[in-house]
Every structure is written in structure tokens, then in C-alpha cells.
N, C-alpha and C. Protein backbone atom coordinates (compact mmCIF):
# COMPACT_ATOMS: atom_id res chain seq x y z
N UNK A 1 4.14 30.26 5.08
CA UNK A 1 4.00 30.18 6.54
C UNK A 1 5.04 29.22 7.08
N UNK A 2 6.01 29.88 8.12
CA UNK A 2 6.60 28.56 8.99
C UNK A 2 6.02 27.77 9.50
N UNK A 3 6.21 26.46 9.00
CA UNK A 3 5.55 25.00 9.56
C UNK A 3 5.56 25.13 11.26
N UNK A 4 7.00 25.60 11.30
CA UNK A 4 7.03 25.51 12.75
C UNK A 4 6.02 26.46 14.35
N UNK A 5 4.83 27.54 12.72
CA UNK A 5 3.92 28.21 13.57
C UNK A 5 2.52 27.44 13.25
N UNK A 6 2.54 26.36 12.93
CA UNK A 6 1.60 25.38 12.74
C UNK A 6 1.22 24.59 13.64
N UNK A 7 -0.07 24.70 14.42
CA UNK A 7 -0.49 23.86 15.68
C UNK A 7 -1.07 22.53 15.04
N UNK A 8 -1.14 21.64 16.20
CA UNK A 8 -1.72 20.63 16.22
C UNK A 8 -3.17 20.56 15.46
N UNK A 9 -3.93 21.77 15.40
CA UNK A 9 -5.29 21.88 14.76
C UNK A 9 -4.83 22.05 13.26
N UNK A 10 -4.12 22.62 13.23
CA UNK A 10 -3.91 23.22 12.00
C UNK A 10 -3.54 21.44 10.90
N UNK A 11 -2.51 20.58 11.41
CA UNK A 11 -2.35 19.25 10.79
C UNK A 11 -3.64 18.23 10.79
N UNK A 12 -4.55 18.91 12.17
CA UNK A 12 -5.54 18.00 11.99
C UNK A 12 -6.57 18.37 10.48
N UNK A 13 -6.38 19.74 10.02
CA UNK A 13 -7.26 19.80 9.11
C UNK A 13 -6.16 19.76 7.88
N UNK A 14 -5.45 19.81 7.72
CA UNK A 14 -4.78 19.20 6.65
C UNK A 14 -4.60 17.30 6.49
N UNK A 15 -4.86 17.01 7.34
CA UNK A 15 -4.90 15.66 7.58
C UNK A 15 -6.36 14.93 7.19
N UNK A 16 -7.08 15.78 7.22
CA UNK A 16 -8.86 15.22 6.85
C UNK A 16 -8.79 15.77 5.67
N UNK A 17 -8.03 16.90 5.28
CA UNK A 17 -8.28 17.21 3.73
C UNK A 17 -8.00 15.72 2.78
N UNK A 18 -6.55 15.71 3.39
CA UNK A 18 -5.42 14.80 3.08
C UNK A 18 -6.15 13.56 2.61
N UNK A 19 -7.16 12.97 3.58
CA UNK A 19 -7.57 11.70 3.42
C UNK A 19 -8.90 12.13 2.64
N UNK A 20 -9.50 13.22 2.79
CA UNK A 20 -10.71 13.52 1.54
C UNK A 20 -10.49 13.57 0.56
N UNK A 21 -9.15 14.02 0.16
CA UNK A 21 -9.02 14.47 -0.77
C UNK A 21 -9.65 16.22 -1.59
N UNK A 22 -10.73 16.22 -0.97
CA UNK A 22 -11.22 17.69 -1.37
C UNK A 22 -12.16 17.87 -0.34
N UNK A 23 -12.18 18.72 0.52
CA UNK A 23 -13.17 19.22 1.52
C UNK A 23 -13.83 20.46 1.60
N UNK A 24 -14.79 20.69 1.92
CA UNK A 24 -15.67 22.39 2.41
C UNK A 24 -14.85 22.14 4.15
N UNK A 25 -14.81 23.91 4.69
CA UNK A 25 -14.82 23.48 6.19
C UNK A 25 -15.82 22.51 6.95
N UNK A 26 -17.08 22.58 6.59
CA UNK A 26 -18.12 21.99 6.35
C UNK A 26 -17.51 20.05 6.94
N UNK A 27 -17.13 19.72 5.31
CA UNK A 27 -17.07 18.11 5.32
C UNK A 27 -15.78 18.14 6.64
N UNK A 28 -14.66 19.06 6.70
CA UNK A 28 -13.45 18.88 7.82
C UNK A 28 -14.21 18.72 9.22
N UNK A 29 -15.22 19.62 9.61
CA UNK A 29 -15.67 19.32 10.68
C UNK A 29 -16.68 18.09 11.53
N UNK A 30 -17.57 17.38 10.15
CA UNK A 30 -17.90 16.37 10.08
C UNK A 30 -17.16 15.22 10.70
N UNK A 31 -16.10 15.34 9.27
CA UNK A 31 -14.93 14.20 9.62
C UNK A 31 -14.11 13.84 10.72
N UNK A 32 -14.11 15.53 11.26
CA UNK A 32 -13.07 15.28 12.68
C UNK A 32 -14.36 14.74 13.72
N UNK A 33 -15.66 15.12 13.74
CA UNK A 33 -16.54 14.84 14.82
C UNK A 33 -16.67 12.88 14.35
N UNK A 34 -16.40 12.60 13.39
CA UNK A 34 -16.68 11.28 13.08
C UNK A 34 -15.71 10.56 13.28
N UNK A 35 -14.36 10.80 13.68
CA UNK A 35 -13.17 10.30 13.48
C UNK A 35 -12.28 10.57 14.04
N UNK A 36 -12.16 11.37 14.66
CA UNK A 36 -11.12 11.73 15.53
C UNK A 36 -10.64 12.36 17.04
N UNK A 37 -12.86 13.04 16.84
CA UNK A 37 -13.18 13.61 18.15
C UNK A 37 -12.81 12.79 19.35
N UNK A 38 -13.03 11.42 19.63
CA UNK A 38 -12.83 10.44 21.27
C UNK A 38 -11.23 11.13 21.27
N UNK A 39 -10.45 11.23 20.53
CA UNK A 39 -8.85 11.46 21.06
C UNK A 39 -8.48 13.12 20.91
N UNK A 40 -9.28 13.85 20.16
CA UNK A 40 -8.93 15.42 19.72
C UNK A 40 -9.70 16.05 19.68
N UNK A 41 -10.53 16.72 20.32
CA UNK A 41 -11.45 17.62 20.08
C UNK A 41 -11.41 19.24 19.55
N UNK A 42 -11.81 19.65 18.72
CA UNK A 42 -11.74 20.56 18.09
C UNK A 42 -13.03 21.13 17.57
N UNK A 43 -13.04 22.39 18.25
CA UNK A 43 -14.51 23.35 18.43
C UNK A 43 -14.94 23.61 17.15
N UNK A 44 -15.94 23.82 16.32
CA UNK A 44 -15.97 24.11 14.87
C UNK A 44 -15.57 25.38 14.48
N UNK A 45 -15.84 26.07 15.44
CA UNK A 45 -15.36 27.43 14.86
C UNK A 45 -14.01 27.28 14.44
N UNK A 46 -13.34 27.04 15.62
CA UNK A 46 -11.80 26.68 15.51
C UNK A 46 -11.13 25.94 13.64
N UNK A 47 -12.22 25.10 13.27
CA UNK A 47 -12.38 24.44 11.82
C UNK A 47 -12.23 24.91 10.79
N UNK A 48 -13.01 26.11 10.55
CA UNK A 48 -13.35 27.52 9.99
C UNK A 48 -11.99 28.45 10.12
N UNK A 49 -12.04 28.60 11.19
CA UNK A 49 -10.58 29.20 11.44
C UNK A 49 -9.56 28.88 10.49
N UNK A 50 -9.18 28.05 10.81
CA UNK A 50 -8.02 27.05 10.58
C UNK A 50 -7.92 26.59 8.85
N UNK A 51 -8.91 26.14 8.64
CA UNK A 51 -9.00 26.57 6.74
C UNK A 51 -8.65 27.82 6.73
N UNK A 52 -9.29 28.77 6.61
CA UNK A 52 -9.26 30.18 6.64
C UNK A 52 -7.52 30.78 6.43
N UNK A 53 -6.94 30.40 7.64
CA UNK A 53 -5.71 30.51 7.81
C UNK A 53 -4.37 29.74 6.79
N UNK A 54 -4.98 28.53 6.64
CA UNK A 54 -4.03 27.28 6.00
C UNK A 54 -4.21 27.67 4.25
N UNK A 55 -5.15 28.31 3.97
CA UNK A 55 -5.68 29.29 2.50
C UNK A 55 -4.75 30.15 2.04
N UNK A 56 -4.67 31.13 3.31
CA UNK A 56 -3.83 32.48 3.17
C UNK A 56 -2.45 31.36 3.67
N UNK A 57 -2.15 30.79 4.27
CA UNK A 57 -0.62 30.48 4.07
C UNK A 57 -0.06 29.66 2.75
N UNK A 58 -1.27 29.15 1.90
CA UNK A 58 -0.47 28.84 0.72
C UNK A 58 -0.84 27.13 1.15
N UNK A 59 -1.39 26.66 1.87
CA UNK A 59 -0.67 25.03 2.61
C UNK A 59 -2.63 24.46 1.88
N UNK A 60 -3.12 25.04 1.34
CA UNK A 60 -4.59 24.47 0.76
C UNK A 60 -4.94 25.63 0.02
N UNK A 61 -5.11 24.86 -1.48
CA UNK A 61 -6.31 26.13 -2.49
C UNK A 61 -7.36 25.50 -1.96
N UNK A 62 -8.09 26.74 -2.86
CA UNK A 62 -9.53 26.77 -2.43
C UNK A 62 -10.40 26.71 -4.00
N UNK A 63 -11.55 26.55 -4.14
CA UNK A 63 -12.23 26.88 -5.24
C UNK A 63 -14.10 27.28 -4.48
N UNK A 64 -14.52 27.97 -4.90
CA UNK A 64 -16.05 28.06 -4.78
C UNK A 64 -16.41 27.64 -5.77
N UNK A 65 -17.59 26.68 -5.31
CA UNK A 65 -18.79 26.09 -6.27
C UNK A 65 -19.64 27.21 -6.87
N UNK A 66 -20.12 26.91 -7.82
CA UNK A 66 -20.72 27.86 -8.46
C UNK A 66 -22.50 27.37 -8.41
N UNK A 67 -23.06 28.50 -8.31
CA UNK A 67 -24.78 28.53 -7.84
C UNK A 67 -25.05 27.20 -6.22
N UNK A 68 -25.98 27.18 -6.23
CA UNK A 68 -26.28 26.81 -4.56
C UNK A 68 -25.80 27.29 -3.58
N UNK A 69 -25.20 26.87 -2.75
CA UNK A 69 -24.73 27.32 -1.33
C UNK A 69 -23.50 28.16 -1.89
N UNK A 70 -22.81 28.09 -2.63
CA UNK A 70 -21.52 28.63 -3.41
C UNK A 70 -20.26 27.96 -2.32
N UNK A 71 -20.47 26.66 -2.23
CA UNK A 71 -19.46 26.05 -0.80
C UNK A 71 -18.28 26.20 -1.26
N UNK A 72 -17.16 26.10 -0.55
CA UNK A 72 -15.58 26.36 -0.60
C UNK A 72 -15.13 24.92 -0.22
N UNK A 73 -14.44 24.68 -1.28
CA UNK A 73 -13.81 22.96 -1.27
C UNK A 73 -12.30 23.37 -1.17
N UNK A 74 -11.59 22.82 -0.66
CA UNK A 74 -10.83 22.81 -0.39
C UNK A 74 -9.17 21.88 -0.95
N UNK A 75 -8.13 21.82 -1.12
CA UNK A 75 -7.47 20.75 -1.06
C UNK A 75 -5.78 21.01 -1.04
N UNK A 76 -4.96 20.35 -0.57
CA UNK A 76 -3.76 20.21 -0.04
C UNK A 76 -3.03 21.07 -1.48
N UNK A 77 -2.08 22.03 -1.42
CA UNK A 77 -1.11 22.32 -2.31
C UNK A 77 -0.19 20.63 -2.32
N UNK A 78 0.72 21.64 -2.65
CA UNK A 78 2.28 20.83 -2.53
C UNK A 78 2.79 21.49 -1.34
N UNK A 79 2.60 22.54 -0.81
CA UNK A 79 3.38 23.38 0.62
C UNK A 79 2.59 22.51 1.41
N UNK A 80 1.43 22.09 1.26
CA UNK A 80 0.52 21.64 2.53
C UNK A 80 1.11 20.44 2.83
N UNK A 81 1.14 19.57 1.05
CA UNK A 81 1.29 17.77 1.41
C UNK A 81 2.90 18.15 2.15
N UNK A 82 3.37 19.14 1.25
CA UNK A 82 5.07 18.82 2.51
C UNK A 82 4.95 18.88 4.17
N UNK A 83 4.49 20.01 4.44
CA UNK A 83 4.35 20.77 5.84
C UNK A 83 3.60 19.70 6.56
N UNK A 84 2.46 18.54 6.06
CA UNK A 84 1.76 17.49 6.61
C UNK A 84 2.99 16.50 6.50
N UNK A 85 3.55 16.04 5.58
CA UNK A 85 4.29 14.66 5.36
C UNK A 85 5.51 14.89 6.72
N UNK A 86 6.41 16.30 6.40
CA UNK A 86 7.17 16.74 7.71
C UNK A 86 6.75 16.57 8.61
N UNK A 87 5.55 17.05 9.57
CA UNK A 87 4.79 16.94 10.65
C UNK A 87 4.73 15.32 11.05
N UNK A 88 4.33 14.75 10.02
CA UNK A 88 3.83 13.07 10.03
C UNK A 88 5.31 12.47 10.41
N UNK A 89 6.16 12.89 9.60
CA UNK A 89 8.02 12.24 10.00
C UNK A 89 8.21 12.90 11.26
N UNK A 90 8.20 13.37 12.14
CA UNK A 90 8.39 14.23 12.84
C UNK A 90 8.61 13.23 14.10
N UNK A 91 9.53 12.88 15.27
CA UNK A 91 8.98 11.89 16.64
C UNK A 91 8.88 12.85 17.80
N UNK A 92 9.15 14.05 17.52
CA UNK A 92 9.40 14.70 18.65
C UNK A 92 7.88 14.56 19.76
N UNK A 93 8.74 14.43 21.10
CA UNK A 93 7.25 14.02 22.05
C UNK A 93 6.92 15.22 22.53
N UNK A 94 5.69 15.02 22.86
CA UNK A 94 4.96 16.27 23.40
C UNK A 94 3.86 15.86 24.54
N UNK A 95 4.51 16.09 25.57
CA UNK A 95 3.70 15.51 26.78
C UNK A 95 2.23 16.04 26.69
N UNK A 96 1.34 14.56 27.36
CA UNK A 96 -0.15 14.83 27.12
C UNK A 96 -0.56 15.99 28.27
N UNK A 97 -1.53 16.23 27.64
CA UNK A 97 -2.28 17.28 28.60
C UNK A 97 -3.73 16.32 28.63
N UNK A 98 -3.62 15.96 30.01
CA UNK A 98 -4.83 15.34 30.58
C UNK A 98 -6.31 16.32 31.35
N UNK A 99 -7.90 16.10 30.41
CA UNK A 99 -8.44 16.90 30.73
C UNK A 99 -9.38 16.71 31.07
N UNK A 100 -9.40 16.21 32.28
CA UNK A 100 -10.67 15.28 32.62
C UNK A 100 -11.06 16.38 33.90
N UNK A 101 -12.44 16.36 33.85
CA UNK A 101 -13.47 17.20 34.70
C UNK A 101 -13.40 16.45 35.80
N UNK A 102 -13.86 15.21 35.87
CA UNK A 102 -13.83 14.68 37.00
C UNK A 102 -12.46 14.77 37.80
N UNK A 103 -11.25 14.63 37.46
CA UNK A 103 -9.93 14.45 38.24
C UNK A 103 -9.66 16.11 38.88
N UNK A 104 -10.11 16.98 37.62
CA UNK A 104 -9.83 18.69 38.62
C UNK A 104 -10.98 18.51 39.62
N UNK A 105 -12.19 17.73 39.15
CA UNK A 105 -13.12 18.38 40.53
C UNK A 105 -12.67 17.54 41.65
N UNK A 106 -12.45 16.41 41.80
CA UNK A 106 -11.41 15.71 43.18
C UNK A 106 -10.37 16.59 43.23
N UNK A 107 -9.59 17.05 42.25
CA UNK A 107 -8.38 18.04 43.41
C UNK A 107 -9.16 18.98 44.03
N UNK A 108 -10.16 19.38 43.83
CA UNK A 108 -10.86 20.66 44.05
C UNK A 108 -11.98 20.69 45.21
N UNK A 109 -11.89 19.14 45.76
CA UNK A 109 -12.78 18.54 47.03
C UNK A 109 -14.05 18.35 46.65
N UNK A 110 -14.41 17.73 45.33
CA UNK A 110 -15.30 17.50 45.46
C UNK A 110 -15.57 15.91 45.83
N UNK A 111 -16.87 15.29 46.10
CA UNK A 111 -16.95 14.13 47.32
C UNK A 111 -16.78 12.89 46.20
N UNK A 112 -15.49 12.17 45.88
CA UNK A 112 -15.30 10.99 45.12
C UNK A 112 -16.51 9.87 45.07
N UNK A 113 -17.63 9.74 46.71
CA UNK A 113 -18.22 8.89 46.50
C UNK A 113 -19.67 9.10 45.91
N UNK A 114 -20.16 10.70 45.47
CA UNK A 114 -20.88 11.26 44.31
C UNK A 114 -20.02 11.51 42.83
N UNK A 115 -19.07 11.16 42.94
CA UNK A 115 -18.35 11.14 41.22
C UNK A 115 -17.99 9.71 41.11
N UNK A 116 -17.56 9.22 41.93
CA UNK A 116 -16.76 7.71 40.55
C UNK A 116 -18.30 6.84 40.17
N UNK A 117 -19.15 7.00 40.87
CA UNK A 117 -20.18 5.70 40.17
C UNK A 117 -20.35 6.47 38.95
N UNK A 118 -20.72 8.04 38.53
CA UNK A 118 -21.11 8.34 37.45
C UNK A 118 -19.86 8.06 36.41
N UNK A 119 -18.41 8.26 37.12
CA UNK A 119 -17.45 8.47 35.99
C UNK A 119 -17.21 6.83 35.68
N UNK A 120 -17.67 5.80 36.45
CA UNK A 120 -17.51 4.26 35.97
C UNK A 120 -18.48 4.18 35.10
N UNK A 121 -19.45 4.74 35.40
CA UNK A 121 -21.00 3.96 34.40
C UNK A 121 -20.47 4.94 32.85
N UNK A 122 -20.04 6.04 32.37
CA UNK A 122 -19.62 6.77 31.27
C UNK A 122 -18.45 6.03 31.21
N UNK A 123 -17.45 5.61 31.62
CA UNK A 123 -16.30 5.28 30.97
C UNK A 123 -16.46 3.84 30.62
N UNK A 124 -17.14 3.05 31.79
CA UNK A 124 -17.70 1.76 30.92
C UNK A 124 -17.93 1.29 29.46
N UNK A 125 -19.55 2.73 29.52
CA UNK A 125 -20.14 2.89 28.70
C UNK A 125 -19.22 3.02 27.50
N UNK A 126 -17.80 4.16 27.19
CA UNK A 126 -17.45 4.64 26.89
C UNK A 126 -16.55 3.72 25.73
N UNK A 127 -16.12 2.72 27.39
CA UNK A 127 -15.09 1.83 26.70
C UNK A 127 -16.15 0.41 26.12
N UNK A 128 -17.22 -0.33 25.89
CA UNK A 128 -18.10 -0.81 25.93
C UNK A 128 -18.03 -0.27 23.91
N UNK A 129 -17.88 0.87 23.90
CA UNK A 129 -18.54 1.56 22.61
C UNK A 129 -17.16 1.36 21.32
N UNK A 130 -16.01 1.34 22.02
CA UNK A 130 -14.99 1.24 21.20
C UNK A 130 -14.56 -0.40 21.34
N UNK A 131 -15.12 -1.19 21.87
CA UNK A 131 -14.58 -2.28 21.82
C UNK A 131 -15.69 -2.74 21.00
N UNK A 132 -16.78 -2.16 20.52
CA UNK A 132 -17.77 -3.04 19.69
C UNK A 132 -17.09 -2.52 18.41
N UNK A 133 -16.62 -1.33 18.31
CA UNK A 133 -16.59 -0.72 17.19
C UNK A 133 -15.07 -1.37 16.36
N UNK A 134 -13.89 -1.91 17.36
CA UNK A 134 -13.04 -2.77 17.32
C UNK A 134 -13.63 -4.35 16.50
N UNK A 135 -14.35 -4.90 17.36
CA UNK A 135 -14.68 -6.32 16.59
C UNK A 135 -15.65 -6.00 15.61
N UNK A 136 -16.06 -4.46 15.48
CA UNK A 136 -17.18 -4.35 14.28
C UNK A 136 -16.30 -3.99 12.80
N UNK A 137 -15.62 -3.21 12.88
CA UNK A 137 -14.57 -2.76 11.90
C UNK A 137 -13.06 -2.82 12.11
N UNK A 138 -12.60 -3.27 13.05
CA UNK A 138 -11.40 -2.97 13.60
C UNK A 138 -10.09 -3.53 12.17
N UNK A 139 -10.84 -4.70 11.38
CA UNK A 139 -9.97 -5.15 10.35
C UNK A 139 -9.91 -4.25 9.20
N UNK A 140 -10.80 -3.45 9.14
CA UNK A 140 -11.50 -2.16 8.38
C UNK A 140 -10.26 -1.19 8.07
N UNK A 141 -9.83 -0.94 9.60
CA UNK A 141 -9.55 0.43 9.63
C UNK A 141 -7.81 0.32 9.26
N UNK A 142 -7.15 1.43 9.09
CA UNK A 142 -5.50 1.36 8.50
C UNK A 142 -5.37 0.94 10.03
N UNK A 143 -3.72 0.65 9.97
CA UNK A 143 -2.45 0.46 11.03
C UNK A 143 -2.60 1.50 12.43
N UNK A 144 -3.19 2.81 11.57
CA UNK A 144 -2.72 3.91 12.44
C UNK A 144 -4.07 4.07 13.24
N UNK A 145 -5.10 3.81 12.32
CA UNK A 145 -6.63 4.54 12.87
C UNK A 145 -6.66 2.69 13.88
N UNK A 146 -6.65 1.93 13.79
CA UNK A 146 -6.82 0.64 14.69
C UNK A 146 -5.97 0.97 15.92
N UNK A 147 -4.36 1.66 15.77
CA UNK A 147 -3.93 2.26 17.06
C UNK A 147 -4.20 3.01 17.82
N UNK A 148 -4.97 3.94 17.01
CA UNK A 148 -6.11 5.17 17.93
C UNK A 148 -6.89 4.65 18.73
N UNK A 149 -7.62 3.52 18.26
CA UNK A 149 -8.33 2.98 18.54
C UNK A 149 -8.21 1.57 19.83
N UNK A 150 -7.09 1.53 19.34
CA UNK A 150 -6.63 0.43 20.69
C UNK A 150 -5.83 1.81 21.95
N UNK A 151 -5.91 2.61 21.59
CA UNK A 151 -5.51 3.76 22.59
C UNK A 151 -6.93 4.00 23.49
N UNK A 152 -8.00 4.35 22.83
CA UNK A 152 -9.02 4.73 23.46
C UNK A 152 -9.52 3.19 24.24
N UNK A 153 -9.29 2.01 24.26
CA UNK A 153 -9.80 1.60 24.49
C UNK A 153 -8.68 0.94 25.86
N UNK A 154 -7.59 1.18 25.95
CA UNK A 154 -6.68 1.15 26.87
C UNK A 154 -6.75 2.55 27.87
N UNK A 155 -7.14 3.65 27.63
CA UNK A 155 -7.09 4.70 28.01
C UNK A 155 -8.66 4.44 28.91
N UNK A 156 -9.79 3.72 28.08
CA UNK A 156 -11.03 3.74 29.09
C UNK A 156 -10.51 2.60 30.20
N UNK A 157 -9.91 1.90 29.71
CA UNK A 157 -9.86 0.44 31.11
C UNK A 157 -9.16 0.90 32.04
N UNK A 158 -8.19 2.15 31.55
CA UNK A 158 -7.45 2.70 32.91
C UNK A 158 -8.13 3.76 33.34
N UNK A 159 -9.31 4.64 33.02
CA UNK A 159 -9.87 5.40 33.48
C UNK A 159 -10.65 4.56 34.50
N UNK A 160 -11.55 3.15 34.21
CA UNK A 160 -12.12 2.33 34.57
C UNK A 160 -12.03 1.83 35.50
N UNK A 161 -10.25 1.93 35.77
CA UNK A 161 -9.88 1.42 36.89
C UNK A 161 -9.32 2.17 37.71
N UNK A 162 -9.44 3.38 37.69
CA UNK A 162 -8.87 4.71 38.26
C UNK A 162 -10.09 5.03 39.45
N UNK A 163 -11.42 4.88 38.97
CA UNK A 163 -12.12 5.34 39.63
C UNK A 163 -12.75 3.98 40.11
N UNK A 164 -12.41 2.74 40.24
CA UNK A 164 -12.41 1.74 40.97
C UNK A 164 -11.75 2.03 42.22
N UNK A 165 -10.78 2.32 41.95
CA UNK A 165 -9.59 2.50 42.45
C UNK A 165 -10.32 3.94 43.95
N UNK A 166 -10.70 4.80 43.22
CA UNK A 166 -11.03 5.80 44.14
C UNK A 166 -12.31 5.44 44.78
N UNK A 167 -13.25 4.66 44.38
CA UNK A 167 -13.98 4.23 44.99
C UNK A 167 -14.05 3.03 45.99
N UNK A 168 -13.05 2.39 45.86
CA UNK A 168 -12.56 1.70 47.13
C UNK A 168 -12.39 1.99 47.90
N UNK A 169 -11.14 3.05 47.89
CA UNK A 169 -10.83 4.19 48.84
C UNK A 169 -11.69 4.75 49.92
N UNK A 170 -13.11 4.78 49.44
CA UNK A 170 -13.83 5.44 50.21
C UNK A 170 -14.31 4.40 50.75
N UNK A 171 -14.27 3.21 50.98
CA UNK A 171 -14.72 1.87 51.64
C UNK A 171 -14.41 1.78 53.25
């Protein structure tokens, strides 16, 4: 398979293999809901998929367990660890796609001073949850997962203050 027809989902599940070391679609979808979901969300089906696909391109064998569930474990070839390690070297930018419900329903007229108290008290909340999880493990985690993590938690103080911001407005 050309790397270069390889989406963003597709590295995310080579990337949880990567760090499992051996996965079912099963444990990939776990892991991404445990770990990666606040910045990437990815539908399970989509999970399933995406093994499925990364199988037949050669980029992960597979083995079935034998008797019980007969689960499918998974793990990185050598095409995969390359096509991941390339991806990982890679700087090329790729502008964010911002997808927030609340910001289309203000373009869309709905009344800012029935949305920002709810979108302050969730993003509070939100950001409240990664700053415990910072002084709870933050020495825990690698270089990269502590930057995710100082992302989400820069990303809530400006959401935080976004809808401060719009709720003034209406003052």
C-alpha cells in the first residue's frame, strides 16, 4: 500500500499497536478511547475498519487465538514500523480543522447568552480534568504524551476564555 494513501486513522492504529505491542481491534479501540480520544476521536467502527485494511496492506499480521472468542491480535510488520517511523519523521503541517458545536451554532444564530454559561461550565470542567491528571501523572507520561497534554490544557483555557469573551459581549 502507498503510505501516501494512509490517513491520519490509519497511523493512529498503527501507533497503539506500536506502543502495545500486540493488539485485537478490540484492545486499539480501548486504547485510543483511553488515550488519545480528548485530541482525536475515532468512531469504533472506523477501528475495525482500519485493522482490517492495514492487514490486507501488509503494514500489520494478524494471528487468531485459538478456542474462546478466537480474537485477532494483531502487530506491526516491518512495512508498518517503516510507513509509522516515516509518518512520525514527517513535519509537513496540516491545518487544524476546528469542530466545535457550539462555535457552528453561533454562526448559525443561535442566542450566545443560552450557550456560553453551558460551554464555560464543560470546558472548565474539562480543563479542571486535565490539569489534575497533569499534577497526577504528568511526570509519568513520555515527552510527547505530556505535550498532548499540555495542548489540551492550553486549548481548554482558550476555549475558557473564548466564551468569556462572548459572554461579555452580551453585557
Amino acid at each position: 500500500m502507498d503510505v501516501a494513501r494512509l490517513t491520519t486513522p490509519s497511523f493512529l492504529v498503527l501507533g497503539i499497536i506500536d506502543k502495545l505491542g500486540e493488539a485485537s481491534p478490540y484492545d486499539v479501540k480501548v486504547e485510543a478511547a483511553r488515550t488519545v480520544a480528548p485530541f482525536w476521536s475515532m468512531p469504533h467502527a472506523q477501528v475495525y475498519a482500519q485493522c482490517d485494511r492495514l492487514v490486507e496492506a501488509g503494514l500489520l499480521s494478524e494471528v487468531r487465538q485459538s478456542g474462546g472468542r478466537n480474537r485477532r491480535l494483531m502487530r506491526l510488520t516491518e512495512a508498518g514500523r517503516k510507513a509509522l517511523a516515516d509518518w512520525l519523521a514527517d513535519p509537513a503541517f496540516v491545518p487544524v480543522e476546528a469542530r466545535e458545536r457550539g462555535i457552528l451554532k453561533l454562526w448559525f444564530g443561535a442566542r450566545p447568552e443560552v450557550l456560553a454559561p453551558v460551554q464555560l461550565t464543560e470546558h472548565h470542567r474539562t480543563l479542571a480534568g486535565y490539569e489534575e491528571l497533569a499534577e497526577g501523572v504528568g511526570e509519568l507520561l513520555t515527552r510527547g504524551q505530556r505535550e498532548a497534554l499540555e495542548f489540551g490544557i492550553r486549548y481548554e483555557r482558550m476555549m475558557v476564555d473564548f466564551w468569556q469573551w462572548v459572554e461579555r459581549r452580551g453585557e
